[in-house]
N, C-alpha and C. Protein backbone atom coordinates (compact mmCIF):
# COMPACT_ATOMS: atom_id res chain seq x y z
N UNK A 1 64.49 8.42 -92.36
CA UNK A 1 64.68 9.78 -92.81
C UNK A 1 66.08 9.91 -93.38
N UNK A 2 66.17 10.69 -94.27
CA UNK A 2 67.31 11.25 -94.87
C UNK A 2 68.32 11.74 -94.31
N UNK A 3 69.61 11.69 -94.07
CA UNK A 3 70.60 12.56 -93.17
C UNK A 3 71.13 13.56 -93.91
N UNK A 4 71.52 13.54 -95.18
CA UNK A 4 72.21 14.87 -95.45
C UNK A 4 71.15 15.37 -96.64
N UNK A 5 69.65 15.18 -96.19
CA UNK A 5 68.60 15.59 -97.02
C UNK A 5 67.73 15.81 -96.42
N UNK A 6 67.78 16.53 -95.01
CA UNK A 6 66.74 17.35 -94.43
C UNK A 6 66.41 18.89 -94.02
N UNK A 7 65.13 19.00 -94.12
CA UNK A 7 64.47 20.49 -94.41
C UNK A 7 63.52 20.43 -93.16
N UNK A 8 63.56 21.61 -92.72
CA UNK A 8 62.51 21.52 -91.90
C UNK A 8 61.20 22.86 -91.90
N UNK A 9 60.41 22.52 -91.99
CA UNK A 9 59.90 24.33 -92.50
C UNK A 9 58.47 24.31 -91.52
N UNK A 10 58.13 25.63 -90.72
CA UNK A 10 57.04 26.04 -90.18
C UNK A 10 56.17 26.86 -91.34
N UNK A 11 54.96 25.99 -92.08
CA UNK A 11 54.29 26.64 -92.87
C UNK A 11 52.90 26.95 -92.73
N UNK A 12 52.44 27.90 -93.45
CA UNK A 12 50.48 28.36 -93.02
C UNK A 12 50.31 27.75 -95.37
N UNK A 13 49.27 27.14 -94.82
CA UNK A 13 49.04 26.46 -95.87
C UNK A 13 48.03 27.17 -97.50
N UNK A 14 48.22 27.32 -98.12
CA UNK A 14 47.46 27.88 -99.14
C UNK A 14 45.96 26.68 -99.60
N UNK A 15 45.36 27.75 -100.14
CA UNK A 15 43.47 26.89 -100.51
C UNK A 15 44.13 25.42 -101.33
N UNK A 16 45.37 26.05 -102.21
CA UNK A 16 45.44 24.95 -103.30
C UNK A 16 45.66 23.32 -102.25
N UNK A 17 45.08 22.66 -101.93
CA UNK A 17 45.59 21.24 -102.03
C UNK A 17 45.07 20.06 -102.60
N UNK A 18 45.35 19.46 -103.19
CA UNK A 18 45.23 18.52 -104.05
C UNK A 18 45.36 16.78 -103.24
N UNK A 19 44.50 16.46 -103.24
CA UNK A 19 44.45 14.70 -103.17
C UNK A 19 44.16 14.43 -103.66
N UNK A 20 44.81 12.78 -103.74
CA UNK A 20 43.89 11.75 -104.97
C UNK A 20 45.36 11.03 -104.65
N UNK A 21 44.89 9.14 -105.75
CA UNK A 21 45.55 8.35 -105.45
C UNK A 21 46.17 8.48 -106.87
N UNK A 22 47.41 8.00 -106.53
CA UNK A 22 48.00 7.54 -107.81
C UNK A 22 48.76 6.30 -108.19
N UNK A 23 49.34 5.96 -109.72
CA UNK A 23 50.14 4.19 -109.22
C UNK A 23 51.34 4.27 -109.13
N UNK A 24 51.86 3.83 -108.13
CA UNK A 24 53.23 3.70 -108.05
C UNK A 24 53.75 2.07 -107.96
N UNK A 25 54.53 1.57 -108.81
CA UNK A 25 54.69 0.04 -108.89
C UNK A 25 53.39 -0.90 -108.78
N UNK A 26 52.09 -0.38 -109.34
CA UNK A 26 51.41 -1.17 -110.04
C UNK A 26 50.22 -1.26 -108.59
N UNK A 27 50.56 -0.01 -107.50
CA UNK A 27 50.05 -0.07 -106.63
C UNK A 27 49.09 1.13 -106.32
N UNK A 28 48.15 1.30 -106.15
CA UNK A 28 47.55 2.47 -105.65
C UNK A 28 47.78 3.39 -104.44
N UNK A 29 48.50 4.63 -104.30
CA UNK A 29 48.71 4.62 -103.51
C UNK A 29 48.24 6.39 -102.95
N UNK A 30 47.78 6.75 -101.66
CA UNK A 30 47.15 7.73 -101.64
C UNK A 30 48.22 9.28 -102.13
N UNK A 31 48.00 10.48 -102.34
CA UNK A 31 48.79 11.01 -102.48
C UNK A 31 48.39 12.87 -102.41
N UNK A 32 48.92 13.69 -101.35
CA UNK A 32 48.56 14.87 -101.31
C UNK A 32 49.45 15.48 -101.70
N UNK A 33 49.20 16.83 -102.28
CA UNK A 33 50.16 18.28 -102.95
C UNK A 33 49.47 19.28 -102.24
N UNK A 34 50.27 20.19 -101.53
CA UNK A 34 49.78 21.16 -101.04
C UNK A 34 51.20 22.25 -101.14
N UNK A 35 50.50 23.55 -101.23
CA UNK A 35 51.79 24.75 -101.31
C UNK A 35 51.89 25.41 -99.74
N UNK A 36 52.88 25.55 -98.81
CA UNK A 36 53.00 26.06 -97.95
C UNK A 36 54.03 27.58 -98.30
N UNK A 37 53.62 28.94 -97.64
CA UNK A 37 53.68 29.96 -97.34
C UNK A 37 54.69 30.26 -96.11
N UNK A 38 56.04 30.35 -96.02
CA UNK A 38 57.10 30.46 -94.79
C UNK A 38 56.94 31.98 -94.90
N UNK A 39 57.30 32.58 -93.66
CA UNK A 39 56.97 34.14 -92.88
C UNK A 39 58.37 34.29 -92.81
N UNK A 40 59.02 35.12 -93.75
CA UNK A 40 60.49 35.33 -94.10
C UNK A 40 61.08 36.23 -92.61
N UNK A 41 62.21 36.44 -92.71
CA UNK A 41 63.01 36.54 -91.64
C UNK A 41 63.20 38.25 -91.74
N UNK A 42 63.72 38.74 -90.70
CA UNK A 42 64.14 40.50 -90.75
C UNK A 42 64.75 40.60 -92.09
N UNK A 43 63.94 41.47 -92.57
CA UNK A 43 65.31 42.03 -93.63
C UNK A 43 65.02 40.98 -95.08
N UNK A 44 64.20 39.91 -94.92
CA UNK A 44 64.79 39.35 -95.71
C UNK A 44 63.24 39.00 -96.85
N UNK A 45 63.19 38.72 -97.88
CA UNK A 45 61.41 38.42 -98.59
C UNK A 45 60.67 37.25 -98.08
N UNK A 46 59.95 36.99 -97.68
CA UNK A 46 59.12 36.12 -97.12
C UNK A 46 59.11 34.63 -98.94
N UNK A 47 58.98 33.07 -98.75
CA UNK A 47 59.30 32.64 -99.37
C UNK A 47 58.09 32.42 -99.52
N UNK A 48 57.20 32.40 -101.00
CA UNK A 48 56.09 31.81 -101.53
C UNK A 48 55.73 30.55 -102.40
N UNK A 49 54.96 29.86 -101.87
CA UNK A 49 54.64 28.90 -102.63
C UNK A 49 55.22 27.60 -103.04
N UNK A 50 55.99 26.89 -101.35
CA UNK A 50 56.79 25.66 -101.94
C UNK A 50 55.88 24.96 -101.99
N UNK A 51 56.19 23.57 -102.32
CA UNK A 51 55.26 22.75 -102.94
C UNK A 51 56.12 21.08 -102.34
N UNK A 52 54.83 21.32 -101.21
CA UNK A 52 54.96 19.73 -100.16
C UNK A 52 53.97 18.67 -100.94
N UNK A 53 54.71 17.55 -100.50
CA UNK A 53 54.01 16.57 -101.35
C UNK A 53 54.27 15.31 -100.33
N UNK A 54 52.52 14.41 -99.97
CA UNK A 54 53.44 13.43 -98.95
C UNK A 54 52.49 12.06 -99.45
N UNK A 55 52.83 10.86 -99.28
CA UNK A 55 52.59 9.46 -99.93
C UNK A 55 52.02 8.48 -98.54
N UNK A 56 50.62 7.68 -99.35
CA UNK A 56 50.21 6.63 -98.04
C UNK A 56 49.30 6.86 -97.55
N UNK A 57 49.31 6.28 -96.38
CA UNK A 57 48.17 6.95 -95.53
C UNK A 57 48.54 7.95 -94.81
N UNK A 58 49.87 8.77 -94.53
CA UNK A 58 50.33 10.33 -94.12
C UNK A 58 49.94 10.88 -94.86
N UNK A 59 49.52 10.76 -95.86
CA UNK A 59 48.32 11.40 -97.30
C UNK A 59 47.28 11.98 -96.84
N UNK A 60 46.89 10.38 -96.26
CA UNK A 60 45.38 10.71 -96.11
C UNK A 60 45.48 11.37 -94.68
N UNK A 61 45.42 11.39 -93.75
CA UNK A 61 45.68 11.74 -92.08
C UNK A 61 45.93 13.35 -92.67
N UNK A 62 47.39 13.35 -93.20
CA UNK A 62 47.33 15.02 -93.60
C UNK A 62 46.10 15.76 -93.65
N UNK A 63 45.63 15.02 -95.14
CA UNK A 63 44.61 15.95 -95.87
C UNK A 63 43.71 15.92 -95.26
N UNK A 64 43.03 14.75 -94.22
CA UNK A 64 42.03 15.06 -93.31
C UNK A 64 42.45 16.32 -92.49
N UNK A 65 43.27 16.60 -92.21
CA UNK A 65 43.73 17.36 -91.15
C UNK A 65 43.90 18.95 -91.76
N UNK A 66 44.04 19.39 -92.68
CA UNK A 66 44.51 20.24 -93.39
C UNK A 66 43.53 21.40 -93.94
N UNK A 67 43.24 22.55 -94.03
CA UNK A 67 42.68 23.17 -94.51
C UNK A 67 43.52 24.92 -95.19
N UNK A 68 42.64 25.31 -95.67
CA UNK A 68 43.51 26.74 -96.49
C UNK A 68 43.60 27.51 -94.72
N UNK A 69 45.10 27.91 -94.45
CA UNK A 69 45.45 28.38 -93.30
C UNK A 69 45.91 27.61 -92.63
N UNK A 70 46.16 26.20 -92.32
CA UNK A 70 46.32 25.82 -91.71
C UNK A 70 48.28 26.24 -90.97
N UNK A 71 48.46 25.42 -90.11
CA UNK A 71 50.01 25.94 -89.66
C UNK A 71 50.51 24.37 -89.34
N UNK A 72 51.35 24.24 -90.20
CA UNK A 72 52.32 23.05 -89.96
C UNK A 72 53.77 23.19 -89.32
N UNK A 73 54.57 22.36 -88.52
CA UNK A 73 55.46 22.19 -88.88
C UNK A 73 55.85 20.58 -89.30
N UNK A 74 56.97 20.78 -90.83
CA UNK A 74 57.00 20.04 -91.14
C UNK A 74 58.25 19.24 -91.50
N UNK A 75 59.14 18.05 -91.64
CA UNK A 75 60.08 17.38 -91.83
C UNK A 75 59.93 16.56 -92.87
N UNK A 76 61.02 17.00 -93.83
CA UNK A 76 60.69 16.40 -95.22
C UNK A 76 62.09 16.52 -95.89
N UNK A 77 61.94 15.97 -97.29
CA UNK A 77 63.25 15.94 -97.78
C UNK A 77 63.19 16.85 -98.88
N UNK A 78 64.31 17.44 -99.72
CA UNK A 78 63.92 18.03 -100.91
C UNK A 78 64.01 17.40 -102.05
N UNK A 79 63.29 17.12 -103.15
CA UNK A 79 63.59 16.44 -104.38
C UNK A 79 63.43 17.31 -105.94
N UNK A 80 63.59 16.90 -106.88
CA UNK A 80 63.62 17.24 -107.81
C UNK A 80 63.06 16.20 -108.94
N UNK A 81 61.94 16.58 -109.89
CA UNK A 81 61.47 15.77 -111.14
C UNK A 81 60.79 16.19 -111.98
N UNK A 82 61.03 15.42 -113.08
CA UNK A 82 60.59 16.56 -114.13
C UNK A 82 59.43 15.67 -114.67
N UNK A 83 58.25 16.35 -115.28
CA UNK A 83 56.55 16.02 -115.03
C UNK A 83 56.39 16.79 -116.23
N UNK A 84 55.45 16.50 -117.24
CA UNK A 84 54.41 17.40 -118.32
C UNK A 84 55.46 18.42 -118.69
N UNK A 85 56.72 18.53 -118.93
CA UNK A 85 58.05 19.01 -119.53
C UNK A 85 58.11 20.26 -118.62
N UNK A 86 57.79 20.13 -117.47
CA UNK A 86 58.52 21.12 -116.45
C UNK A 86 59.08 20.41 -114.82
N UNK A 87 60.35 20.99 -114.83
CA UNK A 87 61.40 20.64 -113.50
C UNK A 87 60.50 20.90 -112.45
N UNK A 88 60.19 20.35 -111.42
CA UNK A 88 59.43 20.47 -110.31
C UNK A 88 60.12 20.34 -109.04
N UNK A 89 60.64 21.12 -107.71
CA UNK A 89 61.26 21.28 -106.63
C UNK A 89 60.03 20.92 -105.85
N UNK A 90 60.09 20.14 -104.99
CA UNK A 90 59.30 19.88 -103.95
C UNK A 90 59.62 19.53 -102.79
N UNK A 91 59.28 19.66 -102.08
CA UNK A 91 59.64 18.78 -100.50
C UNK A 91 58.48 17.59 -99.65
N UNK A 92 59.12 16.39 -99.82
CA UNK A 92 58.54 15.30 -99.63
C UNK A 92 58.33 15.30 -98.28
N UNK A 93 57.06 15.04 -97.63
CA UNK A 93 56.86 15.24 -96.22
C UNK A 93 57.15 14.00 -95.22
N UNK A 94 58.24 13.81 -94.29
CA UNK A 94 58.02 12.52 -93.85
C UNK A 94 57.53 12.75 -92.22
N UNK A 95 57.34 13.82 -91.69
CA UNK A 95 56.98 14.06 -90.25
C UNK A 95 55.91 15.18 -90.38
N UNK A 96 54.84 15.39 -90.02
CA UNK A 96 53.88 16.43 -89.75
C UNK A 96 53.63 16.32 -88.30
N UNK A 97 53.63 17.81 -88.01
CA UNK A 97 52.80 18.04 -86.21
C UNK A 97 51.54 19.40 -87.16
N UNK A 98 50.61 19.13 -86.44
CA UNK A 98 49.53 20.04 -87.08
C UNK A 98 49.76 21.20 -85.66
N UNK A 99 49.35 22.55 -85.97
CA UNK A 99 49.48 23.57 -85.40
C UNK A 99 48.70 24.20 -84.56
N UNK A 100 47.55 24.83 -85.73
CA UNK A 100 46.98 25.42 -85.69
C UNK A 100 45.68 25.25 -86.82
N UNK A 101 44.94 26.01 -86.90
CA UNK A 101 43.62 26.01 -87.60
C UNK A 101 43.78 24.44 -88.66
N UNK A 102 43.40 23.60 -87.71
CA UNK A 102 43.22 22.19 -88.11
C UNK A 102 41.79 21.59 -87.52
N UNK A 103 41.43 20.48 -88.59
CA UNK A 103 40.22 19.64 -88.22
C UNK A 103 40.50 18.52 -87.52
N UNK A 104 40.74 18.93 -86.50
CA UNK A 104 41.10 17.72 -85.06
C UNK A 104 40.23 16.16 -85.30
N UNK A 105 38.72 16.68 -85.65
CA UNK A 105 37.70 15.62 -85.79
C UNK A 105 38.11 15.17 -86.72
N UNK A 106 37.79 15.51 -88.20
CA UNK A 106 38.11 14.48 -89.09
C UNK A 106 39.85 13.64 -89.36
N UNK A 107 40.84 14.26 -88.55
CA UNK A 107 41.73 13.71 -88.80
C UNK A 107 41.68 12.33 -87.35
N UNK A 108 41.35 12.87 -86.77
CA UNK A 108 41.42 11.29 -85.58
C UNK A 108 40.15 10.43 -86.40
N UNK A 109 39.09 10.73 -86.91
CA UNK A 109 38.16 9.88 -88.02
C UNK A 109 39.04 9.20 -89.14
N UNK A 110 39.85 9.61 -89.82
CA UNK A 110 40.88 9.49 -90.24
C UNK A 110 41.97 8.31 -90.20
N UNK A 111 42.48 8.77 -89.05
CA UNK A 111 43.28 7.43 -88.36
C UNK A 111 42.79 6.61 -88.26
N UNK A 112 41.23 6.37 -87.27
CA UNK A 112 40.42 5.51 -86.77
C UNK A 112 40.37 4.25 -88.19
N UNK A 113 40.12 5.50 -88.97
CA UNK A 113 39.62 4.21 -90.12
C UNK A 113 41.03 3.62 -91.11
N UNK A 114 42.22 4.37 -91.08
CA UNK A 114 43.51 3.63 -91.22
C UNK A 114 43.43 2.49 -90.58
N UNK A 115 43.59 2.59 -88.87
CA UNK A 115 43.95 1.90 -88.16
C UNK A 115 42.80 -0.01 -88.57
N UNK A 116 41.95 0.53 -88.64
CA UNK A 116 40.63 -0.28 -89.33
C UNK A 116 41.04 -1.12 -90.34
N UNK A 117 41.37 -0.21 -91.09
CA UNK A 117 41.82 -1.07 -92.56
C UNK A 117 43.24 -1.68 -93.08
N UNK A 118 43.96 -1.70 -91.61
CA UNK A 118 45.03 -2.13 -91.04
C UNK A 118 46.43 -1.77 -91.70
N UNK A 119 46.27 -0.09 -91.96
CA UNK A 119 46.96 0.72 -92.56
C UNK A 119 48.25 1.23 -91.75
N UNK A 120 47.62 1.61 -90.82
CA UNK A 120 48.30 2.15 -89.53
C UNK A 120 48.14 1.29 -88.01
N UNK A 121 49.41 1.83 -86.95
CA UNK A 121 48.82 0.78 -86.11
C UNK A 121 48.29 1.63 -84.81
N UNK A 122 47.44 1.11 -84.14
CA UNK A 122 46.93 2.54 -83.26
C UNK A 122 47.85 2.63 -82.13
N UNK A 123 47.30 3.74 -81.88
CA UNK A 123 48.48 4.54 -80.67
C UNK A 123 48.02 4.00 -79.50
N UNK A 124 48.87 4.62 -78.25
CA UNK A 124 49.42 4.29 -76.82
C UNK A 124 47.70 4.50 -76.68
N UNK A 125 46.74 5.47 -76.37
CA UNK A 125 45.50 6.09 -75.78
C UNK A 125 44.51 5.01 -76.37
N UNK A 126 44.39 4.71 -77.69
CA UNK A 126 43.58 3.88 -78.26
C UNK A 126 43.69 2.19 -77.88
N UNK A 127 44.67 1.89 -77.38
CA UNK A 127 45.04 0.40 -76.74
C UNK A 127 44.58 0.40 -75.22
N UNK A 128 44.66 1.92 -75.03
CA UNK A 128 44.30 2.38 -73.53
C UNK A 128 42.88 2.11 -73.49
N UNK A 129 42.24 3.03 -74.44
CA UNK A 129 40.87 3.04 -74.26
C UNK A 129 40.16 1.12 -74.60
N UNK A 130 40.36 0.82 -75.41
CA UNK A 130 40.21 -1.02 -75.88
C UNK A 130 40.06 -1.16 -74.83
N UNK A 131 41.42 -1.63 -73.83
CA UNK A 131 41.36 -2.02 -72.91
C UNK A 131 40.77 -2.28 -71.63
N UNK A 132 40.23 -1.28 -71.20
CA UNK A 132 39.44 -0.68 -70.09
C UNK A 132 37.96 -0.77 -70.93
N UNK A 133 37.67 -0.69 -71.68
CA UNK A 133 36.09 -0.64 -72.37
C UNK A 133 35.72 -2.54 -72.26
N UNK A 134 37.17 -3.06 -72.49
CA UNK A 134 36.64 -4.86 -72.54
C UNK A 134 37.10 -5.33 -70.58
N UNK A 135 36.92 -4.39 -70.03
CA UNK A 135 37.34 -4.88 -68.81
C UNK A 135 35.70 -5.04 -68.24
């Protein structure tokens, strides 16, 4: 993670999200866009419509996980690039905890099949469960 390039934001997620893979160094690689909605402070305008963006299989796990409403909090960096001749601000996601109104099922389906396709490596519970099932 970034040290003097971190953001941290509690967001409820808008319908728009976008997956699909794209190439990066000649590689395919998974890739979600989604706009999160922050609940502004006393006094102050509520902020609309940043625009999180995260790479890999945290792509895919996300977007399994993700629906219009959902509630993140999230750890990411901020970047800047310019695309189809417009400047684009985004925040690159490198930590997600899911909240609230999330698909619990398809995102552990999700992992399962990362972990499968030897994307990801499985967690503490899943070495647990192996274990005791080959006993």
């Amino acid at each position: 993670m970034t040290r003097n390039n971190s953001c941290q934001h509690l967001i409820d997620i808008s319908e728009d999200i976008l997956f699909n893979f794209i190439t990066l160094y000649g590689k395919q690689v998974a890739f979600v866009r989604m706009y999160g909605y922050i609940k502004g402070t006393t006094g102050a305008a509520p902020v609309r419509g940043l625009r999180f963006i995260g790479y890999g299989p945290m792509a895919e796990v996300i977007y399994a996980h993700v629906q219009k409403g959902s509630r993140l909090f999230i750890i990411s960096h901020v970047q800047q690039r310019e695309g189809e001749g417009k400047l684009f601000t985004e925040f690159v996601i490198e930590e997600c905890q899911y909240i609230r109104n999330v698909n619990w099922d398809a995102g552990i389906e999700k992992r399962k099949e990362l972990v499968a396709r030897g994307e990801l490596r499985p967690s503490y519970d899943e070495n647990k469960q192996e274990q005791s099932a080959d006993a």
